[in-house]
Protein backbone atom coordinates (compact mmCIF):
# COMPACT_ATOMS: atom_id res chain seq x y z
CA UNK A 1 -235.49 102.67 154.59
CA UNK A 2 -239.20 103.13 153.95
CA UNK A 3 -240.10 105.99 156.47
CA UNK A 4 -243.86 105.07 156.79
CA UNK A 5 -242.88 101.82 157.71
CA UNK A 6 -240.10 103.19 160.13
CA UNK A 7 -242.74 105.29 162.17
CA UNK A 8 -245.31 102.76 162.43
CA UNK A 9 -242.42 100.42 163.88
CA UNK A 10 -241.27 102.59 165.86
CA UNK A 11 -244.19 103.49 167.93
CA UNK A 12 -245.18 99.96 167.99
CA UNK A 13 -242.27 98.65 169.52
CA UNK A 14 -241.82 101.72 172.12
CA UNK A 15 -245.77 100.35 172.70
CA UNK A 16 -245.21 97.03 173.23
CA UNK A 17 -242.58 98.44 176.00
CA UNK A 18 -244.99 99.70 178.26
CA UNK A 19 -247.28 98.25 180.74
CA UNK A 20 -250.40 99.56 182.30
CA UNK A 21 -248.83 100.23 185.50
CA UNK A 22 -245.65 101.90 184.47
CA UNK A 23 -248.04 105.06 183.07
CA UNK A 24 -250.36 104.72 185.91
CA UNK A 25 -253.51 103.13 184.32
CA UNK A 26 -255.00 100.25 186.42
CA UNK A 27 -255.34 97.03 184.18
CA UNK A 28 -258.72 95.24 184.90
CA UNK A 29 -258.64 92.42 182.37
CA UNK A 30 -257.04 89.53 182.57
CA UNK A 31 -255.79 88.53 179.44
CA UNK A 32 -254.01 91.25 176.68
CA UNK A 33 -253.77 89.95 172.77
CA UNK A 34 -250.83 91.94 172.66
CA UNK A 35 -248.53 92.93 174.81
CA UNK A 36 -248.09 96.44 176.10
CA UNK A 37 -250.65 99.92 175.81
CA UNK A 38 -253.15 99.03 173.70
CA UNK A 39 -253.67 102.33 170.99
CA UNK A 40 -256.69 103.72 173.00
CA UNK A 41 -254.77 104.30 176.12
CA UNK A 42 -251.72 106.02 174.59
CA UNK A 43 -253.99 108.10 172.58
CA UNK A 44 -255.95 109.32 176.21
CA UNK A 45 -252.78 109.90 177.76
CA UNK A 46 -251.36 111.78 175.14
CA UNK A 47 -254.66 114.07 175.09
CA UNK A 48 -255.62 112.87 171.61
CA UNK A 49 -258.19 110.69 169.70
CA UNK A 50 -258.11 106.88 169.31
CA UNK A 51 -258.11 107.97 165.14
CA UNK A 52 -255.90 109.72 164.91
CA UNK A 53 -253.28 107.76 166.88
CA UNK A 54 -253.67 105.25 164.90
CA UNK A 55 -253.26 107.22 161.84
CA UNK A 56 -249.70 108.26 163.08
CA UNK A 57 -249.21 104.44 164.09
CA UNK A 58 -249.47 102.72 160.47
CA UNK A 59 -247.17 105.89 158.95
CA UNK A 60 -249.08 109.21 158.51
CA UNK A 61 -246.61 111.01 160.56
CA UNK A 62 -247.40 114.55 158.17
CA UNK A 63 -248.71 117.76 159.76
CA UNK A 64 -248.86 116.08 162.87
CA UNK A 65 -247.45 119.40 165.61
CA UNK A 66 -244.96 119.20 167.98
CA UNK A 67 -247.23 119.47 170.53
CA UNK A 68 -248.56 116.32 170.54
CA UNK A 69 -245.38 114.95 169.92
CA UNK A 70 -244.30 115.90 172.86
CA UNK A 71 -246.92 114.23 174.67
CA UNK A 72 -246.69 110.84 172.77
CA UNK A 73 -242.96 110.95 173.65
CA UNK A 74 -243.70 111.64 177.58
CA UNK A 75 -246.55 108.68 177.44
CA UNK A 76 -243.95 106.49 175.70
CA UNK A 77 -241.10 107.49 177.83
CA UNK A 78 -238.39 108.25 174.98
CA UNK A 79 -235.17 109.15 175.55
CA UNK A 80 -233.62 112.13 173.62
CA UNK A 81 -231.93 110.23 170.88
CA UNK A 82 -235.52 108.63 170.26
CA UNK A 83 -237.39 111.87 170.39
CA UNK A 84 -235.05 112.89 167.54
CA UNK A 85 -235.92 110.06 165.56
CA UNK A 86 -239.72 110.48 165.87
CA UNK A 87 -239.38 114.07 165.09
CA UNK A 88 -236.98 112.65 162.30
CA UNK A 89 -239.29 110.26 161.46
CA UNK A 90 -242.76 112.63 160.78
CA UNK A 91 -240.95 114.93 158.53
CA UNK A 92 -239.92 115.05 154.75
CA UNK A 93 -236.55 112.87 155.00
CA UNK A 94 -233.57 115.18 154.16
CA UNK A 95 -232.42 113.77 150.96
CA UNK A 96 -228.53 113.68 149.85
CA UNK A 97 -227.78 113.80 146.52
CA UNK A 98 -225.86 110.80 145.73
CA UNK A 99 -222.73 112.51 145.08
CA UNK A 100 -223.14 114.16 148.86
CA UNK A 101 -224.00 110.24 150.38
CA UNK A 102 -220.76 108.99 148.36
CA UNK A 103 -218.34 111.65 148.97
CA UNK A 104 -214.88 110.63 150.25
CA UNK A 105 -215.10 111.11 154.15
CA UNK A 106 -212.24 113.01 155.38
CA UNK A 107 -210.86 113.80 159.09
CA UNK A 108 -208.84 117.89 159.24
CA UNK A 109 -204.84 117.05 159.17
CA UNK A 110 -205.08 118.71 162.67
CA UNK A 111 -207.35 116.13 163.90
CA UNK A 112 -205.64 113.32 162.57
CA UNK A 113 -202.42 115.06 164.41
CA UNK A 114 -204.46 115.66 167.81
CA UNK A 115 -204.74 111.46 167.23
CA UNK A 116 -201.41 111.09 166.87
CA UNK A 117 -200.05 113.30 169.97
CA UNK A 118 -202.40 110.78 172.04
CA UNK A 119 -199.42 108.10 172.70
CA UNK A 120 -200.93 106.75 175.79
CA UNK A 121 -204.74 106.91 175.06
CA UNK A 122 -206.84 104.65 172.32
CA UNK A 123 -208.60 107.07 170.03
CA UNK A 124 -210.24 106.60 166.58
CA UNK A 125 -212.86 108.52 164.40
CA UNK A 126 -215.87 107.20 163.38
CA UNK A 127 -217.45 108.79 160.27
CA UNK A 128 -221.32 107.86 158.57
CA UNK A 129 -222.85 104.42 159.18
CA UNK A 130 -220.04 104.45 161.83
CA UNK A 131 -217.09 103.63 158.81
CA UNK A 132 -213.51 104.35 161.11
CA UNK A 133 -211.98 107.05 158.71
CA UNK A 134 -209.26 107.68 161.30
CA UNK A 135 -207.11 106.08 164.22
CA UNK A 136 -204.45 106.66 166.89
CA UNK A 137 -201.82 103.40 166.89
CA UNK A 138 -202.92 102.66 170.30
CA UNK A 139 -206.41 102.30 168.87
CA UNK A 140 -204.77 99.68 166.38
CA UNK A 141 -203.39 98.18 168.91
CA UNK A 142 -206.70 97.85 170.95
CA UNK A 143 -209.12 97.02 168.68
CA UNK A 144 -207.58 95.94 165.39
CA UNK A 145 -205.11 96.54 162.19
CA UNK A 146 -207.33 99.12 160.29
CA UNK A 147 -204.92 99.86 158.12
CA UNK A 148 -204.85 95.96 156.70
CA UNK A 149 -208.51 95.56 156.24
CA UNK A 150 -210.67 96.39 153.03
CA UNK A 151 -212.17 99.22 153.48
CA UNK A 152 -215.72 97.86 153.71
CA UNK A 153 -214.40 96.39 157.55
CA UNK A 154 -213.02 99.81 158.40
CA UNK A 155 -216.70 99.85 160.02
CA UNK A 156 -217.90 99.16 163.82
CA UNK A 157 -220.61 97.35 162.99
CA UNK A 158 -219.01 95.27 160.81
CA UNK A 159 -216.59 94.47 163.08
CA UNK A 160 -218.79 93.89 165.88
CA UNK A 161 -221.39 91.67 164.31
CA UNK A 162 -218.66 89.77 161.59
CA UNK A 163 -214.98 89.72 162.86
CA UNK A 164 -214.85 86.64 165.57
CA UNK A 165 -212.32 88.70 167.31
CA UNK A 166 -215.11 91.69 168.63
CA UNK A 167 -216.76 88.40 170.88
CA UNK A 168 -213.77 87.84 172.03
CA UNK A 169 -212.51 91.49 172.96
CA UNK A 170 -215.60 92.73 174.62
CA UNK A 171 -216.61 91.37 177.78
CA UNK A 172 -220.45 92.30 177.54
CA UNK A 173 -220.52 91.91 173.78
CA UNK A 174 -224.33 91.77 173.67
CA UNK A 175 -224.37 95.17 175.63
CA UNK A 176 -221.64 96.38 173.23
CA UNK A 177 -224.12 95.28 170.01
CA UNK A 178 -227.39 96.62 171.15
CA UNK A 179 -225.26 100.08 171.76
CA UNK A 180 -223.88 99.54 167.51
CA UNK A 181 -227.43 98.73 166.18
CA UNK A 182 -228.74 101.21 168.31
CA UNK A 183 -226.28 103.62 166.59
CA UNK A 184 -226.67 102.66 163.43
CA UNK A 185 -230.65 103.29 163.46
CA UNK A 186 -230.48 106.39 164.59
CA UNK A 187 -228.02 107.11 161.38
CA UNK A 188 -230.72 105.49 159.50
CA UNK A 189 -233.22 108.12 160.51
CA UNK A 190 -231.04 110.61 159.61
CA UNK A 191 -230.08 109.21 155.79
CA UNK A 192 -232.64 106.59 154.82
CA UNK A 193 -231.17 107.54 151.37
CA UNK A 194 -228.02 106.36 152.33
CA UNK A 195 -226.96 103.83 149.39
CA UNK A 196 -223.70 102.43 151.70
CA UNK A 197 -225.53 102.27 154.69
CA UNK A 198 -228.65 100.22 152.80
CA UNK A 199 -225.64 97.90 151.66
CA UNK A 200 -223.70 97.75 155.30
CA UNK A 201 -227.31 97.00 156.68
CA UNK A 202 -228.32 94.54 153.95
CA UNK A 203 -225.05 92.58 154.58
CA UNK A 204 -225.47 92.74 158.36
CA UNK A 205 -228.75 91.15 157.94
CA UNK A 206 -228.46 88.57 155.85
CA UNK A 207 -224.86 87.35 157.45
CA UNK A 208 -225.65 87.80 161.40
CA UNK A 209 -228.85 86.16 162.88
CA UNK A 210 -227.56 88.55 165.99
CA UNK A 211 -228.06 91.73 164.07
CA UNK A 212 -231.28 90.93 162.27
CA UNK A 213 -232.42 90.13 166.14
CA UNK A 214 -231.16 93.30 167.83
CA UNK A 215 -232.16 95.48 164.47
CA UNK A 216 -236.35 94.31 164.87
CA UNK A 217 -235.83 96.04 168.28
CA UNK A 218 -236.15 99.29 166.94
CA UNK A 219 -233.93 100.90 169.62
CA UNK A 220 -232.21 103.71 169.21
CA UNK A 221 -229.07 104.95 171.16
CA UNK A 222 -226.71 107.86 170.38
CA UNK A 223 -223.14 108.20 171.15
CA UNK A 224 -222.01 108.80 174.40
CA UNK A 225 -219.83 107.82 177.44
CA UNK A 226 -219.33 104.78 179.73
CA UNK A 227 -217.31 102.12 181.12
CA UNK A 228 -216.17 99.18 178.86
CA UNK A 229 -214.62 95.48 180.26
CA UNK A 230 -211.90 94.36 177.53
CA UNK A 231 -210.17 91.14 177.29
CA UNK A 232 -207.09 91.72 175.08
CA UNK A 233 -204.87 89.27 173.61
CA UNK A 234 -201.64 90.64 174.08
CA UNK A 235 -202.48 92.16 177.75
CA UNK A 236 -205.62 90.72 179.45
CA UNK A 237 -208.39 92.26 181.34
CA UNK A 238 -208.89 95.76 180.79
CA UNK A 239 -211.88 98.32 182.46
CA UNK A 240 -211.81 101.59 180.53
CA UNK A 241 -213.21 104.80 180.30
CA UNK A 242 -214.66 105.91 176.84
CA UNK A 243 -215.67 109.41 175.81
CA UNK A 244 -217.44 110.80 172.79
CA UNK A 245 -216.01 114.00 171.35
CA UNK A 246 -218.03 116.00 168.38
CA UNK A 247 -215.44 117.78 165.86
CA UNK A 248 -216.36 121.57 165.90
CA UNK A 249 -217.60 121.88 162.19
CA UNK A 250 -218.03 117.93 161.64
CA UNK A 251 -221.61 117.30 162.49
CA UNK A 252 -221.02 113.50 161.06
CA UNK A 253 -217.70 112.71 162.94
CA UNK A 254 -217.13 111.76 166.51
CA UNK A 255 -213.63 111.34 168.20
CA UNK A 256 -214.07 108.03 170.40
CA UNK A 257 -211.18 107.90 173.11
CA UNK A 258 -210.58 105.28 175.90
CA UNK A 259 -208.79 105.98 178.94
CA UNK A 260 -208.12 104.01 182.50
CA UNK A 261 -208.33 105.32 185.99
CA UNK A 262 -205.24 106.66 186.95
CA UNK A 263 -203.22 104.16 189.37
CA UNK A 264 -205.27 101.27 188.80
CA UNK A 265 -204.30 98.01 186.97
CA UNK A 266 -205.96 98.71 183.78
CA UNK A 267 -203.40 102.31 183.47
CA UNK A 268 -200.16 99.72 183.60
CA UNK A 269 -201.84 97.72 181.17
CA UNK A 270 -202.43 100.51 178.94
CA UNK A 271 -198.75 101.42 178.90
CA UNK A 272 -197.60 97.62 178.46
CA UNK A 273 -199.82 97.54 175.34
CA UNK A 274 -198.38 101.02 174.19
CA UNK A 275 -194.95 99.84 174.29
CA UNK A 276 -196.01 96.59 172.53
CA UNK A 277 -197.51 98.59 169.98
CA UNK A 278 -194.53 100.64 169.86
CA UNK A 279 -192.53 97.49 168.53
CA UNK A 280 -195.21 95.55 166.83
CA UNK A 281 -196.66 98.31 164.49
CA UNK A 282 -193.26 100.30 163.95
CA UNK A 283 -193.04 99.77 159.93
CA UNK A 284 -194.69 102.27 157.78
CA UNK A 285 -197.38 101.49 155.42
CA UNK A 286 -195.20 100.81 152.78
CA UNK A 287 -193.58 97.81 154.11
CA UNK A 288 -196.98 96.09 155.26
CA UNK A 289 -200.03 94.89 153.64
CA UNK A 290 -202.04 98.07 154.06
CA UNK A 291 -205.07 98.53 150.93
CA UNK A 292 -204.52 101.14 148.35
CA UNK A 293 -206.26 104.03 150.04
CA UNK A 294 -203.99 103.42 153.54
CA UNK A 295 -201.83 105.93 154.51
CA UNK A 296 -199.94 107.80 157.35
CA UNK A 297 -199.68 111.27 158.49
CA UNK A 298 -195.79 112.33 158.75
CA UNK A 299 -194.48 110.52 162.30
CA UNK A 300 -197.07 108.22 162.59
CA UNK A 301 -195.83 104.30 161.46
CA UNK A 302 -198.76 102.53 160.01
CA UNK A 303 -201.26 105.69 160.94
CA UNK A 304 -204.80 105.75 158.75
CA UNK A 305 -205.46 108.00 155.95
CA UNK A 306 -207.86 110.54 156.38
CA UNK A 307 -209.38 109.58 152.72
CA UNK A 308 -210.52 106.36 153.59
CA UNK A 309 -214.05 105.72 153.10
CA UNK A 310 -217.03 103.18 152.01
């Protein structure tokens, strides 16, 4: 990812966003060429010159102060995730080596065994680029056989923009896409030097008109927590709860878990798909068609292996 290019994107699309009225500028002409703030208003609002606006717009994001970030991110309205990827964005990219960007990604035996202890509750781990190094059987049993696929699928984008099945499975899929790409941006921001993730991107683009649509957004979107409406094969309509845990010490990792309100219809069908589970994904790795690098912890039939990787 060109960073130049990135910040003058950027700010053009969070822009194009805004009208007059939603900053409290009074439009008197009729007719805009384009649509949104034109340059000259952000720049008053934000207490600086036309100039050099515009220099920050095509790219020049260097030596600009965090001062008037600030106020370019309060005239454009950004979130939190997006003010971390203009800061991101005006600063010398941190570069990996590309031993560091291709190292094996790993989840602690203790986390994988946390994972396993949660019988009744769909976790899984999600790594860089969002690759799933690590999963619960419930989680298999929700959202897919990880332990089958290659390990270039073992990803959520992937899954979400190229497995039929993810249309299929969530209710609000475009909501559920925006959220990935979102996601997956941000990473961007974070390791534009990123050879797997200029691949998984690449591949994306060229194989889902969907995600070359939602990726010339420019939106960003971190993890976090909602509500999710499911449609499951095996068990039907499900509304759960999802929550985004960070791994003390794993500042790339992030322990996704669904749950249902207690007593409602969704819980039952949460234990109906456990015990399904229970039957259905009983033999170990051995005995199925797991890849190479698939493996289980002790007590876990079919479980992931915490080396798995892009």
């Amino acid at each position: 990812m060109d960073q130049r290019t990135e910040l003058s994107e950027f700010l053009r699309s969070r822009r194009a966003r805004l009208r007059p009225e939603d900053v409290g500028l009074r439009d008197t002409t009729t007719r805009r060429r384009v649509p949104g703030l034109r340059r000259e208003e952000l720049a008053q609002l934000a207490g600086v010159s036309t100039a050099y606006y515009t220099r920050l717009e095509q790219g020049h994001g260097e030596n600009v102060s965090a001062a008037v970030l600030d106020a370019i991110a309060r005239v454009l309205r950004l979130g939190s995730a997006e003010r971390e990827h203009l800061g991101r964005l005006t600063k010398p990219p941190r570069r990996r080596s590309g031993r560091a960007a291709a190292r094996i990604q790993r989840v602690r035996p203790a986390l994988q065994q946390l994972l396993d202890a949660m019988e009744g509750v769909p976790a899984y781990v999600l790594g860089r680029r969002l690759d799933i190094i690590a999963w619960n059987r419930l989680g298999t049993a929700l959202l897919g056989d990880f332990a089958t696929m290659p390990p270039e699928q073992r990803n959520m984008a992937w899954h979400v923009f190229l497995d039929p099945a993810a249309r299929e499975l969530y209710q609000d899929w475009e909501g559920k896409a925006s959220d990935v790409v979102g996601i997956l941006r941000l990473d961007a921001g974070r390791d534009p030097d990123d050879p797997h993730l200029a691949s998984l991107i690449g591949e994306l683009s060229v194989k889902s008109e969907d995600f070359r649509r939602l990726w010339a957004t420019h939106n960003i979107q971190d993890k976090g927590h909602g509500t999710k409406q499911l449609h499951h094969a095996v068990v039907g309509g499900l509304s759960l709860q999802y929550e985004t845990l960070r791994p003390a010490g794993e500042p790339d990792q992030v322990l996704v878990a669904y749950h249902a309100e207690p007593g409602s219809g969704s819980a039952e069908s949460l234990r109906l798909l456990a015990s399904w589970a229970a039957t259905e994904f009983q033999a170990g790795p051995s005995e199925r068609t797991a890849g190479p690098s698939a493996g289980s912890s002790a007590g876990a039939p079919a479980g992931p292996s915490a080396e798995q990787s892009r």
